[in-house]
C-alpha atoms as a PDB file:
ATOM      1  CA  UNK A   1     135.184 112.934  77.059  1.00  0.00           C
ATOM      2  CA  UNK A   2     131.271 113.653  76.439  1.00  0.00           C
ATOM      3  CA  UNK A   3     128.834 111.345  78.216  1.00  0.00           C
ATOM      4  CA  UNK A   4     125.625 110.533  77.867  1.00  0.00           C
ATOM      5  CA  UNK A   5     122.431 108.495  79.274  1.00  0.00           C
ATOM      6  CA  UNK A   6     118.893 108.046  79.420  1.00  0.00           C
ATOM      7  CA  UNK A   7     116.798 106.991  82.277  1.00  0.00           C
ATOM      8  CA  UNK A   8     112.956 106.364  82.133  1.00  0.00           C
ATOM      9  CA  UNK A   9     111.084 106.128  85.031  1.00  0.00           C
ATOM     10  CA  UNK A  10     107.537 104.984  85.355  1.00  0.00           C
ATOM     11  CA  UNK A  11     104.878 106.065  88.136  1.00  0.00           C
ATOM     12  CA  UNK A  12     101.627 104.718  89.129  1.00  0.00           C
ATOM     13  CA  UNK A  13      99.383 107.259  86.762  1.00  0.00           C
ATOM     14  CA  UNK A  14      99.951 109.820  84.545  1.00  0.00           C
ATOM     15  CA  UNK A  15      98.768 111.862  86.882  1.00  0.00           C
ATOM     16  CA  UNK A  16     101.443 111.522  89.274  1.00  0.00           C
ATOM     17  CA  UNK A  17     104.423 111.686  86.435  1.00  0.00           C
ATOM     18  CA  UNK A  18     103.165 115.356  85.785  1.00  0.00           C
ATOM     19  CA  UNK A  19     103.650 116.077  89.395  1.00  0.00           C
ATOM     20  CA  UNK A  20     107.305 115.253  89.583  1.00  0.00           C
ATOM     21  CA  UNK A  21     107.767 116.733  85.831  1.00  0.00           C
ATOM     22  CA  UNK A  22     106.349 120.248  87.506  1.00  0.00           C
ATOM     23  CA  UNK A  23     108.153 119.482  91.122  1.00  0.00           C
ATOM     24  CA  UNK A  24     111.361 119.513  88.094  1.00  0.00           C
ATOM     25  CA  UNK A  25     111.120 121.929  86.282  1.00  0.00           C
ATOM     26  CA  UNK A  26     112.894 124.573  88.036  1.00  0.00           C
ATOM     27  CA  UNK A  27     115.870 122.423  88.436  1.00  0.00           C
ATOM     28  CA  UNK A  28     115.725 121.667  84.704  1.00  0.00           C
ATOM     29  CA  UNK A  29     115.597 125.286  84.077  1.00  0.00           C
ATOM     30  CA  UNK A  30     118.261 126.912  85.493  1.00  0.00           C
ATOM     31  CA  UNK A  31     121.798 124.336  86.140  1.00  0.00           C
ATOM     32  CA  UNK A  32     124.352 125.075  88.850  1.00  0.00           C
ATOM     33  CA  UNK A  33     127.069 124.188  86.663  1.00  0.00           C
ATOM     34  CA  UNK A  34     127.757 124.416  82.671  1.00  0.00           C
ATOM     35  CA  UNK A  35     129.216 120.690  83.609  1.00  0.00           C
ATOM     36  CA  UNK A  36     125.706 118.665  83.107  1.00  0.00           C
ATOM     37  CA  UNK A  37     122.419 119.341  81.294  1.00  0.00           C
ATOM     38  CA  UNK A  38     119.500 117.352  81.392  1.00  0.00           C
ATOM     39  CA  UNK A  39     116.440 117.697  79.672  1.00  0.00           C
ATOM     40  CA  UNK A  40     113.150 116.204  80.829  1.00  0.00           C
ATOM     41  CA  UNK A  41     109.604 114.862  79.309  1.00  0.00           C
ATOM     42  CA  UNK A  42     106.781 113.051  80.339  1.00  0.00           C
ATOM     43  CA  UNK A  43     105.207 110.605  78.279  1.00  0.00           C
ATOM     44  CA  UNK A  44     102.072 108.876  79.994  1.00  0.00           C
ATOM     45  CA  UNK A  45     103.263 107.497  83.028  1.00  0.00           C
ATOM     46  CA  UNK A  46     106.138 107.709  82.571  1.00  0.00           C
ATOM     47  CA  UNK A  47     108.942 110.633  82.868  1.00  0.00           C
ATOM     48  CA  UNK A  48     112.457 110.863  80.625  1.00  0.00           C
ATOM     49  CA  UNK A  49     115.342 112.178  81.560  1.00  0.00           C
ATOM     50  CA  UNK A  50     118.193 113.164  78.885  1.00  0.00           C
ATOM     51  CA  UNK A  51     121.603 113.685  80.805  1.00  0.00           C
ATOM     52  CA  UNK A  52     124.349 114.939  78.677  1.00  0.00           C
ATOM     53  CA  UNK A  53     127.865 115.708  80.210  1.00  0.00           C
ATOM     54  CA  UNK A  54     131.665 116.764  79.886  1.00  0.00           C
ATOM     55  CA  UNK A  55     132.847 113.852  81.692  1.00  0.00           C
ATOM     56  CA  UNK A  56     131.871 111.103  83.364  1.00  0.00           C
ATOM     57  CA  UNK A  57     131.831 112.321  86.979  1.00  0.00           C
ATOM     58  CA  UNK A  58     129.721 115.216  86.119  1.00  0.00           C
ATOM     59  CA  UNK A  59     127.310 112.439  85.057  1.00  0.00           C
ATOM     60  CA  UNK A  60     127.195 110.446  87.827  1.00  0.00           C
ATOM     61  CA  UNK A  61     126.980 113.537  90.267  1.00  0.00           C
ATOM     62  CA  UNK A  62     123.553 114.956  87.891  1.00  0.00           C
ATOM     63  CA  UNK A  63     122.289 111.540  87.705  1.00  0.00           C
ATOM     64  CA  UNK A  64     122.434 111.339  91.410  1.00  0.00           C
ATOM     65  CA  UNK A  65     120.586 114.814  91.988  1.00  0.00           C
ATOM     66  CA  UNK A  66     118.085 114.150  89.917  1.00  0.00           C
ATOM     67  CA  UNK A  67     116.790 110.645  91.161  1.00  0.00           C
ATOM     68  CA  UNK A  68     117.162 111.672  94.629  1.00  0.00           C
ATOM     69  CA  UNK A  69     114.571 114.743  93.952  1.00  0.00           C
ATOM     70  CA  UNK A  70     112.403 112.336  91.896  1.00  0.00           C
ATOM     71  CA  UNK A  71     112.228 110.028  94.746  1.00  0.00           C
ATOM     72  CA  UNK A  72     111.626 113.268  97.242  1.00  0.00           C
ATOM     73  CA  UNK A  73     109.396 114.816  95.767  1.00  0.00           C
ATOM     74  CA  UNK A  74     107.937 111.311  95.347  1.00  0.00           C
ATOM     75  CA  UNK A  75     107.516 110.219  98.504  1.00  0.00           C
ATOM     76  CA  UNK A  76     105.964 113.823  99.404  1.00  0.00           C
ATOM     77  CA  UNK A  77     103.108 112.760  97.413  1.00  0.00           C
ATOM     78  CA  UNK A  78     102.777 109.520  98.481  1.00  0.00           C
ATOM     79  CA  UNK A  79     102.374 110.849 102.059  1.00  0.00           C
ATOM     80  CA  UNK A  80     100.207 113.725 101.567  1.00  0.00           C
ATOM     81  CA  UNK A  81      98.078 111.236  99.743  1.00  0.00           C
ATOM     82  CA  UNK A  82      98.050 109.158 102.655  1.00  0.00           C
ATOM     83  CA  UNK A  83      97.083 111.773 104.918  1.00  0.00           C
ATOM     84  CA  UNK A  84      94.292 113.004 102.446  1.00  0.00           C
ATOM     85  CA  UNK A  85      92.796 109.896 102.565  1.00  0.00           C
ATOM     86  CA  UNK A  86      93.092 109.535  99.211  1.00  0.00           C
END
């Protein structure tokens, strides 16, 4: 059974949604399993991701990785913000 989803996720600038899309990209290029793809695009402030599976556990388990390195990489910036001053 194929499944599917969609998840948009919206930062505080554009700016910062191009940091996590390029923080991304290598995972989006290269998957650890022919289970799961996703595909990924920013648009604004916002970033897309397009998760496509064989089944529904694959899903969950991609959908997982993917918004635990979004809030990661995330919360790296928000720090080293912080620290900047800025």
């Amino acid at each position: 059974m194929k499944a599917e989803a969609i998840i948009q996720i919206r930062f505080p600038s554009e700016r910062r949604a191009e940091t996590v899309l390029e923080a991304l990209k290598p995972e989006t290029e290269s998957s650890p399993t022919r289970r799961s793809t996703v595909k990924v695009r920013k648009e604004e402030d916002e970033i897309i991701l397009y998760f496509t599976a064989k089944d529904i556990t694959a899903l969950r388990a991609s959908i997982n990785s993917y918004l635990w390195w979004i809030m990661l990489i995330d919360d790296t910036v928000s720090t080293v913000r912080s620290i900047e001053g800025k």
